[in-house]
ModelCIF file with pLDDT and N, C-alpha, C, O atoms, coordinates in Angstrom:
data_MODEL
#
_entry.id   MODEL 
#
_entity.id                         1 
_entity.type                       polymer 
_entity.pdbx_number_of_molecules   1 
#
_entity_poly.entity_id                      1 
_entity_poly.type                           'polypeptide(L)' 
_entity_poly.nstd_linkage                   no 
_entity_poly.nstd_monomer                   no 
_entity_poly.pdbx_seq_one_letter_code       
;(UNK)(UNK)(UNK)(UNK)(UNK)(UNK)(UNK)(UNK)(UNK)(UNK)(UNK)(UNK)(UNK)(UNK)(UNK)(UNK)
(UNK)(UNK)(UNK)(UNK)(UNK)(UNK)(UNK)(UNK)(UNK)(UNK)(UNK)(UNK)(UNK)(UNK)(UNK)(UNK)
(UNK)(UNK)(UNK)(UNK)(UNK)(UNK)(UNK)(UNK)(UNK)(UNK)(UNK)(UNK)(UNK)(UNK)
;
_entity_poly.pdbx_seq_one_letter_code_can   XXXXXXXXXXXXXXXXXXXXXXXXXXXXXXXXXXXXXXXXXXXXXX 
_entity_poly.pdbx_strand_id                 A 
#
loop_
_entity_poly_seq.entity_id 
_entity_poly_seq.num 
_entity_poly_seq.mon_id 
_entity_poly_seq.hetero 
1 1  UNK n 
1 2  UNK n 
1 3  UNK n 
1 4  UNK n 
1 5  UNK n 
1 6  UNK n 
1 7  UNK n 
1 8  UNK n 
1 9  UNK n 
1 10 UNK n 
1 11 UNK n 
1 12 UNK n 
1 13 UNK n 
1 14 UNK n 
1 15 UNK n 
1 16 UNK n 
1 17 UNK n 
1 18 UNK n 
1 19 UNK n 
1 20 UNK n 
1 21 UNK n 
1 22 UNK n 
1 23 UNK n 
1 24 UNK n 
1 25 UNK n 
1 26 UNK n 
1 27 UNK n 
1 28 UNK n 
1 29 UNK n 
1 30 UNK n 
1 31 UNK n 
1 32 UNK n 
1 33 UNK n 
1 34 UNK n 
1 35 UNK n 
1 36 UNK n 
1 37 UNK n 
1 38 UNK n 
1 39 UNK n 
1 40 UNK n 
1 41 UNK n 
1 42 UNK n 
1 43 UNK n 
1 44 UNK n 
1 45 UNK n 
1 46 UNK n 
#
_struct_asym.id          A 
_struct_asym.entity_id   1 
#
loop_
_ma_qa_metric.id 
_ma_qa_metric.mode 
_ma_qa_metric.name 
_ma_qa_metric.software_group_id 
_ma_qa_metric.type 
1 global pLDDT . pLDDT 
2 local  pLDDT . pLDDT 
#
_ma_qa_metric_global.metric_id      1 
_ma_qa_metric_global.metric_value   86.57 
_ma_qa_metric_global.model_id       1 
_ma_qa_metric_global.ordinal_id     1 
#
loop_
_ma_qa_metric_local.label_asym_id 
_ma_qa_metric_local.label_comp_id 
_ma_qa_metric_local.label_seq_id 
_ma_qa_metric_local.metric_id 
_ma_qa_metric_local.metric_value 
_ma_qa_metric_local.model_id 
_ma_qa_metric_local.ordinal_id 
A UNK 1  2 87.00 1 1  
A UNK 2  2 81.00 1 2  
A UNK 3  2 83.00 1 3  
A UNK 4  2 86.00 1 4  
A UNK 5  2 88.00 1 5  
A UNK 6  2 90.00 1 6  
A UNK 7  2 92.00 1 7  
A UNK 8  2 91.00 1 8  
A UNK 9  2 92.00 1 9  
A UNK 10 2 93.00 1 10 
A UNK 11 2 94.00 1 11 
A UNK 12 2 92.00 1 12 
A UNK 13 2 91.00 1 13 
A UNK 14 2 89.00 1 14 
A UNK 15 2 87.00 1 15 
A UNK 16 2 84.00 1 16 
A UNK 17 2 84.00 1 17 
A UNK 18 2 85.00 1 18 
A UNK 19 2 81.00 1 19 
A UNK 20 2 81.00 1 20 
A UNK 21 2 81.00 1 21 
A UNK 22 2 74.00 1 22 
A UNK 23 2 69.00 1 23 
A UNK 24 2 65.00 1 24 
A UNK 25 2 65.00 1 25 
A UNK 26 2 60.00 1 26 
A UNK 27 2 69.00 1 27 
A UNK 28 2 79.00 1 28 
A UNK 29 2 87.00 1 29 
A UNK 30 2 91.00 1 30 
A UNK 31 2 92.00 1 31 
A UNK 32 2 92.00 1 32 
A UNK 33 2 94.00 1 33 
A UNK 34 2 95.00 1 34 
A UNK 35 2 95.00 1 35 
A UNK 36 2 95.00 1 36 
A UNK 37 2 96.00 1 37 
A UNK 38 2 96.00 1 38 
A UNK 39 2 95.00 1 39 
A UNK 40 2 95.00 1 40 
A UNK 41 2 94.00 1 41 
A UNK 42 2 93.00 1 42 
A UNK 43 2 91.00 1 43 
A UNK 44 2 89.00 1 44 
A UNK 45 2 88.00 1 45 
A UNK 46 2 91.00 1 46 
#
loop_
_atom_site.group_PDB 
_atom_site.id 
_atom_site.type_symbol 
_atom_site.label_atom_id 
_atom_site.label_alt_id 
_atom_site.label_comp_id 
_atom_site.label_asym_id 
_atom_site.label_entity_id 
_atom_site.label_seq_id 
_atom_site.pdbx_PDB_ins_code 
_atom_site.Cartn_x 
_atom_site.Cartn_y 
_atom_site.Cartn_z 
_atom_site.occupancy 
_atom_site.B_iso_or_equiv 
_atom_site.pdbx_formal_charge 
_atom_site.auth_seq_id 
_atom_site.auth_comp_id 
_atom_site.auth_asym_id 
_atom_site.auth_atom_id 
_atom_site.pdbx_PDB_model_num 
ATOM 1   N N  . UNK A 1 1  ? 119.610 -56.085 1.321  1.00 87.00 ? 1  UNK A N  1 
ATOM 2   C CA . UNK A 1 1  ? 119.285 -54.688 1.044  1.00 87.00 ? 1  UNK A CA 1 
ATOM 3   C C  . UNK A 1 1  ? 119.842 -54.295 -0.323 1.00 87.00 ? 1  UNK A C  1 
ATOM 4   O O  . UNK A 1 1  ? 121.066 -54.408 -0.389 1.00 87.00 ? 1  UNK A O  1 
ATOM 5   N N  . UNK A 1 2  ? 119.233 -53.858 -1.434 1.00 81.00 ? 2  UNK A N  1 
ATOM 6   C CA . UNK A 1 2  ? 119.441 -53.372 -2.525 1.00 81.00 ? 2  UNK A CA 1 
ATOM 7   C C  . UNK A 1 2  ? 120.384 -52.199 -2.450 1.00 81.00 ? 2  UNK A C  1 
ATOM 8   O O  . UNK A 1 2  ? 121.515 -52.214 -2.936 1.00 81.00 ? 2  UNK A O  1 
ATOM 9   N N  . UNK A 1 3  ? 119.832 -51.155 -1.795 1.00 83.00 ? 3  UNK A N  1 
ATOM 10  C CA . UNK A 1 3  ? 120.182 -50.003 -1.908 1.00 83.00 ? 3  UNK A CA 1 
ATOM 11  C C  . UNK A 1 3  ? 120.635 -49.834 -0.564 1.00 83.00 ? 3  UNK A C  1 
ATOM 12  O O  . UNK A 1 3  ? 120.405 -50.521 0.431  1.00 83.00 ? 3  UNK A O  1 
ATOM 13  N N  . UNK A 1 4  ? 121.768 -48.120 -0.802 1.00 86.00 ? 4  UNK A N  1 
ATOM 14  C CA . UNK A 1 4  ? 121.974 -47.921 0.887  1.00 86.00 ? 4  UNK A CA 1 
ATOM 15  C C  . UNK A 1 4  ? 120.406 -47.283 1.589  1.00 86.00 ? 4  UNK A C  1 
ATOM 16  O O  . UNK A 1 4  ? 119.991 -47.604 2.703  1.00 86.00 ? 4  UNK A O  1 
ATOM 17  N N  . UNK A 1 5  ? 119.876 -46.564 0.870  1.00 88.00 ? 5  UNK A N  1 
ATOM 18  C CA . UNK A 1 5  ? 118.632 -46.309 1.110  1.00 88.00 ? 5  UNK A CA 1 
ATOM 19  C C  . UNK A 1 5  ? 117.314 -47.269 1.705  1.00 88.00 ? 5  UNK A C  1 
ATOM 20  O O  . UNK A 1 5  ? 116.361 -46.891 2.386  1.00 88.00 ? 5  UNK A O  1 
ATOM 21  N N  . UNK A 1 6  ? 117.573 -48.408 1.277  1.00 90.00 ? 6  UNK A N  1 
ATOM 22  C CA . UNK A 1 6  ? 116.983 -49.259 1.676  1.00 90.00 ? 6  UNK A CA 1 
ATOM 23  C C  . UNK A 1 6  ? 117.057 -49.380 3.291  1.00 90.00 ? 6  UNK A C  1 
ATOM 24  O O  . UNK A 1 6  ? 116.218 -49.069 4.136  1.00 90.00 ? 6  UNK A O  1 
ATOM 25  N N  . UNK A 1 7  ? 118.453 -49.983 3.438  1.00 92.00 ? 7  UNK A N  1 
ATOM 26  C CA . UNK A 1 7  ? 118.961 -50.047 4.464  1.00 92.00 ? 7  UNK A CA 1 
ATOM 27  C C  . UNK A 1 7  ? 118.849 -48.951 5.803  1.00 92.00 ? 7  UNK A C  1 
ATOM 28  O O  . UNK A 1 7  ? 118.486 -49.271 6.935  1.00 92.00 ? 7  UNK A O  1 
ATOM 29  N N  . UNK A 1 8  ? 119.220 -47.716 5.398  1.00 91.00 ? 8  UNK A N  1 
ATOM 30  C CA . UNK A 1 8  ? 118.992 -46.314 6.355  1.00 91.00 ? 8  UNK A CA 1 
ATOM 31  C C  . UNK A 1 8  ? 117.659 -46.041 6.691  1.00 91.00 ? 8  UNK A C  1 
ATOM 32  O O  . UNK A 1 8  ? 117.387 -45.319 7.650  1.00 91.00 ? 8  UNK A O  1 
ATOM 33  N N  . UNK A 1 9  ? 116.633 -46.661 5.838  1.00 92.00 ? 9  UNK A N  1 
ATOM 34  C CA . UNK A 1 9  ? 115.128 -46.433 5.945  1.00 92.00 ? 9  UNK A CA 1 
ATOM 35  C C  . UNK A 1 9  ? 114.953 -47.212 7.039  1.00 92.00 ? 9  UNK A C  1 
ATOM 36  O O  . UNK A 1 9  ? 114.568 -46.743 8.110  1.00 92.00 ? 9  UNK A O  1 
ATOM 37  N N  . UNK A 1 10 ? 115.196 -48.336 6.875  1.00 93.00 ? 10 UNK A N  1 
ATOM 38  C CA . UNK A 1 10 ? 114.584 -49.742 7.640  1.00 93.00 ? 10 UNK A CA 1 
ATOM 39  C C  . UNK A 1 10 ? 115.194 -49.972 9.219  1.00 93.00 ? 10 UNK A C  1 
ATOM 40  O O  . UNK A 1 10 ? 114.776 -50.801 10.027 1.00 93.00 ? 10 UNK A O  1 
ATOM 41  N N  . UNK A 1 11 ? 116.277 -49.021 9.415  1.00 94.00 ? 11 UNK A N  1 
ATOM 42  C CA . UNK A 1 11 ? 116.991 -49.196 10.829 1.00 94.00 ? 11 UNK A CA 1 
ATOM 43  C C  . UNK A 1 11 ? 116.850 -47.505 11.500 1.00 94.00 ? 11 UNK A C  1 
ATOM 44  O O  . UNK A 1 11 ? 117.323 -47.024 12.530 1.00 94.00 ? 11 UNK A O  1 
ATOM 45  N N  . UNK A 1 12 ? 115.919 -46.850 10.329 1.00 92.00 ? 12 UNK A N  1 
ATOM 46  C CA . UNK A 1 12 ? 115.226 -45.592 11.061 1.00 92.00 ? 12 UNK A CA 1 
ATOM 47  C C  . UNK A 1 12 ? 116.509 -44.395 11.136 1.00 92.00 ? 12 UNK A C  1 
ATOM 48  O O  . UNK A 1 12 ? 116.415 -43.256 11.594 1.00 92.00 ? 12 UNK A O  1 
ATOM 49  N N  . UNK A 1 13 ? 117.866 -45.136 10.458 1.00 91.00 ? 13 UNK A N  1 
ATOM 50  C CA . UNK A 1 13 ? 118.690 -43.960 10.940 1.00 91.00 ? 13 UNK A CA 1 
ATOM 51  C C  . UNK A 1 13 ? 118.696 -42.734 9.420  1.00 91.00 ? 13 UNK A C  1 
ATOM 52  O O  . UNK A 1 13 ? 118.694 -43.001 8.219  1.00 91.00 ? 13 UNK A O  1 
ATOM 53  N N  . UNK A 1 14 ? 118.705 -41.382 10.132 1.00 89.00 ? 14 UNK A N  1 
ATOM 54  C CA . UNK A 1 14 ? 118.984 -40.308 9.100  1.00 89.00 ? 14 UNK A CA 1 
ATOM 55  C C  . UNK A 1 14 ? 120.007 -40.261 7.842  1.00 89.00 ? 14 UNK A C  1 
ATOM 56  O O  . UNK A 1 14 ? 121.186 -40.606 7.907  1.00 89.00 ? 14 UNK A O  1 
ATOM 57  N N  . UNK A 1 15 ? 119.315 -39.748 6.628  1.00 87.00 ? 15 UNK A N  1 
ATOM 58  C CA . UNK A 1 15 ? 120.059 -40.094 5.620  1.00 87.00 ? 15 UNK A CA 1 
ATOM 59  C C  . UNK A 1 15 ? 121.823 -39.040 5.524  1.00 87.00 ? 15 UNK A C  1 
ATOM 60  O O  . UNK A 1 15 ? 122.712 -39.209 4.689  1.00 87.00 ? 15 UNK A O  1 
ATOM 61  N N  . UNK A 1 16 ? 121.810 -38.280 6.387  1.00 84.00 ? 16 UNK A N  1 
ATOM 62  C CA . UNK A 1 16 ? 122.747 -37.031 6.704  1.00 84.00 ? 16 UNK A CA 1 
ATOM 63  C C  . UNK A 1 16 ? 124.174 -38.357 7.466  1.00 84.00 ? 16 UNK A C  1 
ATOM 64  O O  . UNK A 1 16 ? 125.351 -38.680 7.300  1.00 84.00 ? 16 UNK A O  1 
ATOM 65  N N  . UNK A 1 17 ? 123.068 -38.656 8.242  1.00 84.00 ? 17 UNK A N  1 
ATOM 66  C CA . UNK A 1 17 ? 124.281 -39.296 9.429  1.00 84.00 ? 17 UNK A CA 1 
ATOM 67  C C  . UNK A 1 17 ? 124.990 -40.581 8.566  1.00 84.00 ? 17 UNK A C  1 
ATOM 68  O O  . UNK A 1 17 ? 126.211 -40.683 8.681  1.00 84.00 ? 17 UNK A O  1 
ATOM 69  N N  . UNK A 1 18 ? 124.470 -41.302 7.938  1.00 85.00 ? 18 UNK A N  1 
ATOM 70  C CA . UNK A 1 18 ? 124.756 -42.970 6.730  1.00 85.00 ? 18 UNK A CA 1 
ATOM 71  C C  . UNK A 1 18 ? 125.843 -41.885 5.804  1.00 85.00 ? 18 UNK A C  1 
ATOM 72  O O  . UNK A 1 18 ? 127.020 -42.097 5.512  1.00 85.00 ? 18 UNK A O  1 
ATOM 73  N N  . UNK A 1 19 ? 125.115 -40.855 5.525  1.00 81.00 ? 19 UNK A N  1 
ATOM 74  C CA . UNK A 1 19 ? 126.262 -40.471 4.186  1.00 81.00 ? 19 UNK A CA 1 
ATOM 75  C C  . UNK A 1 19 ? 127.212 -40.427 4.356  1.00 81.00 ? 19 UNK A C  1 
ATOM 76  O O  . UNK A 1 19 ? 127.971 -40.561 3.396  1.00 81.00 ? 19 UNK A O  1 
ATOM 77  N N  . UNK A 1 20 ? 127.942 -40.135 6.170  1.00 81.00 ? 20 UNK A N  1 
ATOM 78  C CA . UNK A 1 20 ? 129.263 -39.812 6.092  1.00 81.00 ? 20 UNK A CA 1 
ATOM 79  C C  . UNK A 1 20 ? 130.401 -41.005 6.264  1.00 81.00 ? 20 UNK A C  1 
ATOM 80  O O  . UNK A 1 20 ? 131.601 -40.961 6.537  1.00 81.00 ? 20 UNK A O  1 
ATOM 81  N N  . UNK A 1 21 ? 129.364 -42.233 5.942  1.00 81.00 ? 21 UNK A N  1 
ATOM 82  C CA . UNK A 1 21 ? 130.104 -43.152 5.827  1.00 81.00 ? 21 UNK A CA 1 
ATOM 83  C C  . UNK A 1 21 ? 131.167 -43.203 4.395  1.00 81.00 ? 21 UNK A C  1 
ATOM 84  O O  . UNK A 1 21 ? 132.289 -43.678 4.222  1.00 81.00 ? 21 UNK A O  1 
ATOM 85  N N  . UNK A 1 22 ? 130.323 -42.556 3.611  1.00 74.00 ? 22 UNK A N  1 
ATOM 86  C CA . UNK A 1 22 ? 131.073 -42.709 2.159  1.00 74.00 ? 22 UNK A CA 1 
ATOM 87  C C  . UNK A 1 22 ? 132.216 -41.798 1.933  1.00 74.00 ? 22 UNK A C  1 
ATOM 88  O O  . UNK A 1 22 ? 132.895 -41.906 0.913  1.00 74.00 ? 22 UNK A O  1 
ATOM 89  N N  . UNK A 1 23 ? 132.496 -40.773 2.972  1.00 69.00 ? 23 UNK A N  1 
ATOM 90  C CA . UNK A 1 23 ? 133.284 -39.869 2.934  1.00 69.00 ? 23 UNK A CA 1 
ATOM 91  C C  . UNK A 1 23 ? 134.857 -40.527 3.549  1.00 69.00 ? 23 UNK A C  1 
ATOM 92  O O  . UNK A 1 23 ? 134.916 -41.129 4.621  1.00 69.00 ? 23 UNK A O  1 
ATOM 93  N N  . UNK A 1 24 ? 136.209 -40.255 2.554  1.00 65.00 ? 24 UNK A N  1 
ATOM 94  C CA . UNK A 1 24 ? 137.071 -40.856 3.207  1.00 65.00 ? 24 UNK A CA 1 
ATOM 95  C C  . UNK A 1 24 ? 137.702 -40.912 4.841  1.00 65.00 ? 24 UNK A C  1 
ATOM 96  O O  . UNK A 1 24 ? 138.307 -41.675 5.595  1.00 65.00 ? 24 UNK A O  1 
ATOM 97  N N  . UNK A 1 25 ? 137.143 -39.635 4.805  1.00 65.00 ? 25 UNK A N  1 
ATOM 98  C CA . UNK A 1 25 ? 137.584 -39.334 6.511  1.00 65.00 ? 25 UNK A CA 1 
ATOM 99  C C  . UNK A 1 25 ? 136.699 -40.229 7.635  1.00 65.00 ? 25 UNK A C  1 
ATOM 100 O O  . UNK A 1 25 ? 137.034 -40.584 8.765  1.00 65.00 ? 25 UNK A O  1 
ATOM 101 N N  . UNK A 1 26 ? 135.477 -40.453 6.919  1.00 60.00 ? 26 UNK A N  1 
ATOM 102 C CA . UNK A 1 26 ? 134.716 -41.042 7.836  1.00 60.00 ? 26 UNK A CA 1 
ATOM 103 C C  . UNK A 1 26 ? 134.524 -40.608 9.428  1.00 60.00 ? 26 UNK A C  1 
ATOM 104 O O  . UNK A 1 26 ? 135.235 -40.984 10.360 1.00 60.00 ? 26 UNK A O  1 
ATOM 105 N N  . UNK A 1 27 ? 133.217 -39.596 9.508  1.00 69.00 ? 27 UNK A N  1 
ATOM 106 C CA . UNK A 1 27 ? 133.139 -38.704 10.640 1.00 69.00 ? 27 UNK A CA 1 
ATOM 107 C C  . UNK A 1 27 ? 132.338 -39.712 11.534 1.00 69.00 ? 27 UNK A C  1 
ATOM 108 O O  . UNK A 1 27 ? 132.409 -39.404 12.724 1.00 69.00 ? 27 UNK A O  1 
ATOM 109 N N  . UNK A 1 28 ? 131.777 -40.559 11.340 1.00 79.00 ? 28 UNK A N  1 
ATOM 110 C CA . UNK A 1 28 ? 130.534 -40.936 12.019 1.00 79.00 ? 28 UNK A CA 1 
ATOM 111 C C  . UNK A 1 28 ? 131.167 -41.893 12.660 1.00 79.00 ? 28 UNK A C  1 
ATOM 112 O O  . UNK A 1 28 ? 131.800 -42.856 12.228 1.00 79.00 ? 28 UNK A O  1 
ATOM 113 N N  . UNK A 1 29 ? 130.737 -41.228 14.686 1.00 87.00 ? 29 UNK A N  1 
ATOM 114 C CA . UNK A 1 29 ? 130.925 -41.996 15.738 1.00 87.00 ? 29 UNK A CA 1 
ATOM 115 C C  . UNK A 1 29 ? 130.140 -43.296 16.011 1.00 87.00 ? 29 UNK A C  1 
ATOM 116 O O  . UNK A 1 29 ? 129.191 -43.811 15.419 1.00 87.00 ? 29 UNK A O  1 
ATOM 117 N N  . UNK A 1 30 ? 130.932 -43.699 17.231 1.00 91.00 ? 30 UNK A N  1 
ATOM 118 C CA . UNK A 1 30 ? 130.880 -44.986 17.574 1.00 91.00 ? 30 UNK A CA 1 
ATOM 119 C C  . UNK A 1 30 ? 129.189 -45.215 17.437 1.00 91.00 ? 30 UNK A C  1 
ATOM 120 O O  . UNK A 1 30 ? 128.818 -45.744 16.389 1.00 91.00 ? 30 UNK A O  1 
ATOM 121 N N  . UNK A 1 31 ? 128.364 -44.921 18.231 1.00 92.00 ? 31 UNK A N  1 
ATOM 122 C CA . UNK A 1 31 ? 126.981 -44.317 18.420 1.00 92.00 ? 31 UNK A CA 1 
ATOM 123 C C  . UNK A 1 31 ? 126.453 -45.180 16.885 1.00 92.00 ? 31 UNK A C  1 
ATOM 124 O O  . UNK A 1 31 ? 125.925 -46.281 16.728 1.00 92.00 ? 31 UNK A O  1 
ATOM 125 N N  . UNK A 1 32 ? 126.827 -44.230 16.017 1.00 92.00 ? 32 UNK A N  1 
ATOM 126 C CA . UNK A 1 32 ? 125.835 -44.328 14.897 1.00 92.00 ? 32 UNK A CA 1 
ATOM 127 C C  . UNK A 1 32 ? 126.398 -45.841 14.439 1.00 92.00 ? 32 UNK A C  1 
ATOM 128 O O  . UNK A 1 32 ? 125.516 -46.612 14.060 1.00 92.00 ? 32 UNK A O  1 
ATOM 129 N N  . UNK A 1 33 ? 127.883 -46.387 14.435 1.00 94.00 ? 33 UNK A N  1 
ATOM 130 C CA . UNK A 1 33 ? 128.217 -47.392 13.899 1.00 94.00 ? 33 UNK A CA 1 
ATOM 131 C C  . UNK A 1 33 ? 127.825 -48.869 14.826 1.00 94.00 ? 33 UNK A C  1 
ATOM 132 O O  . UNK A 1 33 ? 127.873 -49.998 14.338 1.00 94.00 ? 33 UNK A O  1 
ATOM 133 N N  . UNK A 1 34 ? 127.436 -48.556 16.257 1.00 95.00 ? 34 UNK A N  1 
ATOM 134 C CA . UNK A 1 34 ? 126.716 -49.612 16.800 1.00 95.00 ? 34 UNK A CA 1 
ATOM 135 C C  . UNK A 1 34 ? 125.396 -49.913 16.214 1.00 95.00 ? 34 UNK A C  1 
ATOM 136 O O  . UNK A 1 34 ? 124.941 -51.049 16.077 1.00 95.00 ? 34 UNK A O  1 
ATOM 137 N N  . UNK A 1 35 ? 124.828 -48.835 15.887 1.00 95.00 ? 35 UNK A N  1 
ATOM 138 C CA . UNK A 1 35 ? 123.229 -48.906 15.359 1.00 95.00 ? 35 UNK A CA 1 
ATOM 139 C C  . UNK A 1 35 ? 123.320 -49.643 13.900 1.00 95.00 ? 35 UNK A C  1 
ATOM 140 O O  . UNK A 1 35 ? 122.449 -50.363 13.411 1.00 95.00 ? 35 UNK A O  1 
ATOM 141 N N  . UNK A 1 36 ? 124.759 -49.243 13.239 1.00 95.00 ? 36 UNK A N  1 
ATOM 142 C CA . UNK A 1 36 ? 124.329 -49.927 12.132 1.00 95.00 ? 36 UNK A CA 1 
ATOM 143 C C  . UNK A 1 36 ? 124.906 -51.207 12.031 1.00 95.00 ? 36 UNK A C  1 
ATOM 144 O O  . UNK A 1 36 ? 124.986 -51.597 10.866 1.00 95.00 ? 36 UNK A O  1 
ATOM 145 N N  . UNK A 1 37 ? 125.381 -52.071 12.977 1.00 96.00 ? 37 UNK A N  1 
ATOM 146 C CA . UNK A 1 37 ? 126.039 -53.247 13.639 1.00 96.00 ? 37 UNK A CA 1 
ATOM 147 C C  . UNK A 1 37 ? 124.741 -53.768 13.898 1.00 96.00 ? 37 UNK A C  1 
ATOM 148 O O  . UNK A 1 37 ? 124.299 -54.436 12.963 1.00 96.00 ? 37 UNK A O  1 
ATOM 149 N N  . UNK A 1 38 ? 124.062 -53.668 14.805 1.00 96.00 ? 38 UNK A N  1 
ATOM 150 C CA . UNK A 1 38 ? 122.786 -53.967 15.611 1.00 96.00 ? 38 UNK A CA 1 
ATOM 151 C C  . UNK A 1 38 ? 121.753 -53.771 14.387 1.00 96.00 ? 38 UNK A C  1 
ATOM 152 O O  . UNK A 1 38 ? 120.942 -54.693 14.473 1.00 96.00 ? 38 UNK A O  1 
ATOM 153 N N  . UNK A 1 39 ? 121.465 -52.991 13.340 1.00 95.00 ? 39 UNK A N  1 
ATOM 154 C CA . UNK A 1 39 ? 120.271 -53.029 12.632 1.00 95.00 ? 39 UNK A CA 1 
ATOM 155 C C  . UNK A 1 39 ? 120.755 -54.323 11.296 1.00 95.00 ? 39 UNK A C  1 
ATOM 156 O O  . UNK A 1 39 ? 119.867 -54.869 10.641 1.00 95.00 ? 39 UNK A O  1 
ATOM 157 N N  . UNK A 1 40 ? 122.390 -54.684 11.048 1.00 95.00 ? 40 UNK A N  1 
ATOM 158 C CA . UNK A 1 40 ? 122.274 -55.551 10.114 1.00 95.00 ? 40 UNK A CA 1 
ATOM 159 C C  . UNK A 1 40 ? 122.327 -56.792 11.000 1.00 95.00 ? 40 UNK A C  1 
ATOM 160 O O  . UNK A 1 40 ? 122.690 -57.873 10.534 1.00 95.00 ? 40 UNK A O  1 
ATOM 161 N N  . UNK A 1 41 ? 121.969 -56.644 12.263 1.00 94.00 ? 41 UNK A N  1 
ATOM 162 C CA . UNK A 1 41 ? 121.797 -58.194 12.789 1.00 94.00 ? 41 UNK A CA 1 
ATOM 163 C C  . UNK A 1 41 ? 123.430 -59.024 12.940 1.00 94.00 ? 41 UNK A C  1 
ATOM 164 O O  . UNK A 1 41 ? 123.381 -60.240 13.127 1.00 94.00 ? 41 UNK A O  1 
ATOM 165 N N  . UNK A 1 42 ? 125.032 -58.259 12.844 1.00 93.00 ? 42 UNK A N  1 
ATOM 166 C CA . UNK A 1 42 ? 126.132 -59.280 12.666 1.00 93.00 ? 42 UNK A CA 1 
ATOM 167 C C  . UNK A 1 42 ? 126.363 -59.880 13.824 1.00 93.00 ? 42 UNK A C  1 
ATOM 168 O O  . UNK A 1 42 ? 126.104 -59.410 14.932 1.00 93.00 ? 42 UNK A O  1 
ATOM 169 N N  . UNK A 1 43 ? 126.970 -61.174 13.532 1.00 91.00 ? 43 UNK A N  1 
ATOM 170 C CA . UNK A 1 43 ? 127.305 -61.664 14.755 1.00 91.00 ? 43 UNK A CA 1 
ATOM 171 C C  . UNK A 1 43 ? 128.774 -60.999 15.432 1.00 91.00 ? 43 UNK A C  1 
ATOM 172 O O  . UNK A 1 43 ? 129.280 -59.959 15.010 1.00 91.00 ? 43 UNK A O  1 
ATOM 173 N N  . UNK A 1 44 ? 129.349 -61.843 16.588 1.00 89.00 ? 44 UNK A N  1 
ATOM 174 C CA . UNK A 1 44 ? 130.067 -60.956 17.290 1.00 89.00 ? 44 UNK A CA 1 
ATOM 175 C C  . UNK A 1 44 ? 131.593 -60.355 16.221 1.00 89.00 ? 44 UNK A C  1 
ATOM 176 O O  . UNK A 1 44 ? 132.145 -59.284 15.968 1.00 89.00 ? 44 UNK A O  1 
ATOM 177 N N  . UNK A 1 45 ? 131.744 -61.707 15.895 1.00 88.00 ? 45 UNK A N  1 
ATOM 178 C CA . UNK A 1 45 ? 133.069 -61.464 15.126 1.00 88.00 ? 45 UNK A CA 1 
ATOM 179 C C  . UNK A 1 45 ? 133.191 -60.470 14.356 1.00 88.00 ? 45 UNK A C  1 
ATOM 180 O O  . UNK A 1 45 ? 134.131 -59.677 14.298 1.00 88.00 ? 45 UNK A O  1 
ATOM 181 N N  . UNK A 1 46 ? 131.471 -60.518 13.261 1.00 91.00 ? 46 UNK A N  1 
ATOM 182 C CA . UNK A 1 46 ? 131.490 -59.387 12.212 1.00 91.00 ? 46 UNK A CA 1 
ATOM 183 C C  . UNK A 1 46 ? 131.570 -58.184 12.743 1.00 91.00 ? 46 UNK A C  1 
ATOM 184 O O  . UNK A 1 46 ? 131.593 -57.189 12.018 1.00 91.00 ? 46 UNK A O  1 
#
């Protein structure tokens, strides 16, 4: 994936909910961080 955009497009999740990854506090629950586990395909360890 080039971009984070790339990425948020292609696993269908909202560009609101990905952004708050970049924020130091980091708001975004478990929920959204399984989806983005499961849409880059990692294995268990990753």
């Amino acid at each position: 994936f080039e971009t984070d955009a790339d990425f948020y497009n292609h696993i269908m999740m909202p560009r609101q909910n990905f952004a708050r990854i970049r924020d130091k506090r980091n708001t975004l629950g478990k929920h959204s961080i399984l989806w983005i586990i499961v849409g880059l395909k990692l294995n268990y360890y990753q």
